[in-house]
Protein backbone atom coordinates (compact mmCIF):
# COMPACT_ATOMS: atom_id res chain seq x y z
CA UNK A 1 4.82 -2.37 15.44
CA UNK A 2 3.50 -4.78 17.83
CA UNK A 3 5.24 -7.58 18.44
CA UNK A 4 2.17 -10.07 17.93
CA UNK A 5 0.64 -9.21 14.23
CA UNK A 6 -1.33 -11.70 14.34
CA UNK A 7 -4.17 -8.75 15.23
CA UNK A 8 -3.17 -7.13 11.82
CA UNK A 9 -4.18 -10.23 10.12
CA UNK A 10 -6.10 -9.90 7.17
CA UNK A 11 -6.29 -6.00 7.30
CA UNK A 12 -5.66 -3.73 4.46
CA UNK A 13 -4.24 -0.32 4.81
CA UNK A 14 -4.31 1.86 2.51
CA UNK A 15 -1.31 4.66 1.97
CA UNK A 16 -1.59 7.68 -0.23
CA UNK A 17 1.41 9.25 -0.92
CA UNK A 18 2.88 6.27 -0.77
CA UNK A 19 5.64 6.75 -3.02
CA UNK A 20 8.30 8.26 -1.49
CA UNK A 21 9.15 9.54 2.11
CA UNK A 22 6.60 9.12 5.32
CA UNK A 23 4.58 7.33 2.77
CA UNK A 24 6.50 4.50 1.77
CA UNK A 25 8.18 4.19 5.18
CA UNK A 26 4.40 3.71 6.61
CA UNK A 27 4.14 1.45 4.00
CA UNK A 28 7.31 -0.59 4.26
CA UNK A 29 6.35 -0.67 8.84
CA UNK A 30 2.83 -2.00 8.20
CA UNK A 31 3.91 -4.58 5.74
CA UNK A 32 6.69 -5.96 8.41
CA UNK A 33 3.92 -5.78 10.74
CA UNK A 34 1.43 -8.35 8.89
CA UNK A 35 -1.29 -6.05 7.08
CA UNK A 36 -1.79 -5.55 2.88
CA UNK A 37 -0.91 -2.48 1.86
CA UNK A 38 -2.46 -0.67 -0.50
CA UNK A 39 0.12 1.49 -1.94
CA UNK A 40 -1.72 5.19 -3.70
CA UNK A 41 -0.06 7.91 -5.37
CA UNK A 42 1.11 9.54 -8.65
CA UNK A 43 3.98 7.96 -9.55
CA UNK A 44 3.51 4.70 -11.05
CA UNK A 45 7.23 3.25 -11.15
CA UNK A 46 8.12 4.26 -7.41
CA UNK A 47 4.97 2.33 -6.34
CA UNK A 48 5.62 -0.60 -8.65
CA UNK A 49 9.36 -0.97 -7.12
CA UNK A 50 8.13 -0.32 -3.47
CA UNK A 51 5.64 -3.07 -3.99
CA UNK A 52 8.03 -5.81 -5.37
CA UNK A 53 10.05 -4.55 -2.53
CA UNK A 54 7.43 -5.44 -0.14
CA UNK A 55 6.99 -8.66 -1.92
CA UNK A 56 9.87 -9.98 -2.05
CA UNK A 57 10.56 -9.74 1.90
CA UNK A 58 7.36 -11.27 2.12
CA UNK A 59 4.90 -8.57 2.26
CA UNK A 60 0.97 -8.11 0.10
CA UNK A 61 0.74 -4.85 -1.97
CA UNK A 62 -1.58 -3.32 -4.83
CA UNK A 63 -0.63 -0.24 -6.48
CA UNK A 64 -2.86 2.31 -7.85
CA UNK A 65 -1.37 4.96 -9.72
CA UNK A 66 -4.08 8.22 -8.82
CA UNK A 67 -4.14 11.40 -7.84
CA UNK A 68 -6.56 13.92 -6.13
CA UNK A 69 -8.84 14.67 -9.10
CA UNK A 70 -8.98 10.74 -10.22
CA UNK A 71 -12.54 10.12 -10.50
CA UNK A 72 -14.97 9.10 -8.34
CA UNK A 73 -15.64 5.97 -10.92
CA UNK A 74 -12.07 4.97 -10.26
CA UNK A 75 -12.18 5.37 -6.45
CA UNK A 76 -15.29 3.53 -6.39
CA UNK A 77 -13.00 0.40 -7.82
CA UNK A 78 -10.15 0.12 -5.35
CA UNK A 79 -11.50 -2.43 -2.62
CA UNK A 80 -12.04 -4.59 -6.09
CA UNK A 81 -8.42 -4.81 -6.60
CA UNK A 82 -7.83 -5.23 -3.02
């Protein structure tokens, strides 16, 4: 990460697969680096403790718990919770 966030400012990224392996290491590296993460995948409880992880060193994350086939409806949604 760059040493100067402040360009990550206010930025969102959002991470599927974020509950485990490259995922959640992308996740925890862009959170250190300044941006909200938005933290996607399957498994509800691994994103919950990944994202109080993130929190409590400091970090913004949102979880939604989806998959591939979750509906376009639901997709629609996420910069809402953002």
């Amino acid at each position: 990460m760059p040493a100067n966030t402040e360009a990550f400012n206010k930025k969102v990224a959002i991470i599927t697969g974020a509950s485990s392996g490259i995922g959640a290491a992308t996740a925890r590296k862009l959170a250190q680096g300044g941006l909200r993460v938005v933290l996607v995948a399957r498994r509800q409880e691994r994103l919950a403790s990944l994202a109080d992880e993130i929190q409590r060193q400091g970090g913004q994350a949102h979880v939604i718990a989806a998959t591939s086939s979750t509906s376009a409806r639901s997709r629609a949604a996420w910069p809402a919770r953002v």
